[in-house]
Protein backbone atom coordinates (compact mmCIF):
# COMPACT_ATOMS: atom_id res chain seq x y z
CA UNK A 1 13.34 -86.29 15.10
CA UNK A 2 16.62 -83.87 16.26
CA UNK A 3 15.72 -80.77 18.09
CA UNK A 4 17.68 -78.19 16.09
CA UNK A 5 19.49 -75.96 19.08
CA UNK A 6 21.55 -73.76 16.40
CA UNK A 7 20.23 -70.07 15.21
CA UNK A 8 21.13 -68.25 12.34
CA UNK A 9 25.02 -68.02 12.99
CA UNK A 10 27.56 -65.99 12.61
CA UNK A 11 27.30 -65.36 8.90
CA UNK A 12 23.64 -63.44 9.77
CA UNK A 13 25.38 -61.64 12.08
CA UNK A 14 27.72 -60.38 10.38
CA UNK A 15 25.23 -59.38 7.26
CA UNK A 16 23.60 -57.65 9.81
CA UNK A 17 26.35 -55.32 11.13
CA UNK A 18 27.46 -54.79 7.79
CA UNK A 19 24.09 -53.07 7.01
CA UNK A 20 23.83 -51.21 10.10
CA UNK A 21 27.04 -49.54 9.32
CA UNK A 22 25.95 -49.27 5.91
CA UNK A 23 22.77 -47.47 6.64
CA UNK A 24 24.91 -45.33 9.20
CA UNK A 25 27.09 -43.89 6.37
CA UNK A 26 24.70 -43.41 4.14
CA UNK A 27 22.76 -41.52 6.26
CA UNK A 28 26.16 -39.30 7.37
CA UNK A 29 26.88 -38.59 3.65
CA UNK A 30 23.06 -37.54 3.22
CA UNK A 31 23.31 -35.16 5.81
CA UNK A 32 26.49 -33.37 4.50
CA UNK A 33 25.54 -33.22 0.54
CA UNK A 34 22.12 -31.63 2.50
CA UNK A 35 24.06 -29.04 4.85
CA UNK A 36 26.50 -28.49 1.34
CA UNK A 37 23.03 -27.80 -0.84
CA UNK A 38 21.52 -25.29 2.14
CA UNK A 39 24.55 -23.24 2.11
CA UNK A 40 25.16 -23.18 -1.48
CA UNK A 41 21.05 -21.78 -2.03
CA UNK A 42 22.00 -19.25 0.93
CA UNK A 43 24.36 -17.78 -0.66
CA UNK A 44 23.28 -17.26 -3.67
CA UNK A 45 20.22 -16.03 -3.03
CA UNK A 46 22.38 -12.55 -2.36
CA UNK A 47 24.26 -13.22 -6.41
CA UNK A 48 20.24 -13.81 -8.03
CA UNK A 49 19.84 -11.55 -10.84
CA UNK A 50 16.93 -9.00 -11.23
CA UNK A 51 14.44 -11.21 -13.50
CA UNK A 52 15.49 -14.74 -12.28
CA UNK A 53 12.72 -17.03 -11.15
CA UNK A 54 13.05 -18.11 -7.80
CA UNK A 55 11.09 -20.26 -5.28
CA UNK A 56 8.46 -19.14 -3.05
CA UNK A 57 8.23 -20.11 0.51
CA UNK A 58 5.18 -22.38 -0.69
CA UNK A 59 7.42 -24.39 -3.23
CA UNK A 60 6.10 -22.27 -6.29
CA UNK A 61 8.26 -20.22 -8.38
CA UNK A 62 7.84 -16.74 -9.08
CA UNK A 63 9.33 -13.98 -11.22
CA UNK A 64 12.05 -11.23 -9.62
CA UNK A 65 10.72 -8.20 -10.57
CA UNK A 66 13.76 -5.92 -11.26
CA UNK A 67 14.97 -3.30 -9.10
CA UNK A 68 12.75 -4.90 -6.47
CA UNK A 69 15.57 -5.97 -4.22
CA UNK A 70 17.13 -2.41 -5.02
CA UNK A 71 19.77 -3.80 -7.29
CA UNK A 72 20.14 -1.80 -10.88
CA UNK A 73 18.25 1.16 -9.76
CA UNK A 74 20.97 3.50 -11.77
CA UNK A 75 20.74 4.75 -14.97
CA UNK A 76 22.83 3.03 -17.08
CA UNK A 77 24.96 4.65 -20.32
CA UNK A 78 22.41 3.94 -22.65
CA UNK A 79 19.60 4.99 -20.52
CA UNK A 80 17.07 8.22 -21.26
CA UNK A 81 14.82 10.34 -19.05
CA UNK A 82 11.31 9.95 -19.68
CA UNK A 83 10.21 12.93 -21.91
């Protein structure tokens, strides 16, 4: 019998390194479409509509009562006094 001195070889190597640095930018691009998606539900918490559902801080949604974050409080042109 030969005693077989050789190990996987370059070729492995190279596989190798090309998914290390595929993992690697994956994992970069993750993180910005993540930091793009936080910013984007920051800000528009302050353009959210009186009435809109919106997600509780337990992962449930809930309903917006209006006028509850002290938006469209004013009598509108169509509006009456209570009588």
């Amino acid at each position: 019998m030969t005693d077989f001195t050789g190990g996987p070889g370059f070729l492995a190597f190279v596989f190798t390194f090309a998914l290390a640095v595929a993992g690697v930018l994956l994992f970069r691009s993750l993180a910005k479409h993540l930091r793009k998606v936080r910013g984007a539900s920051s800000t528009s918490s302050d353009l959210r509509e009186p009435g809109a559902a919106q997600a509780g801080g337990d992962g449930t949604m809930r309903q917006v009562e209006p006028g509850a974050d002290g938006a469209g409080d004013e009598a509108g042109p169509g509006d009456q006094p209570a009588s």
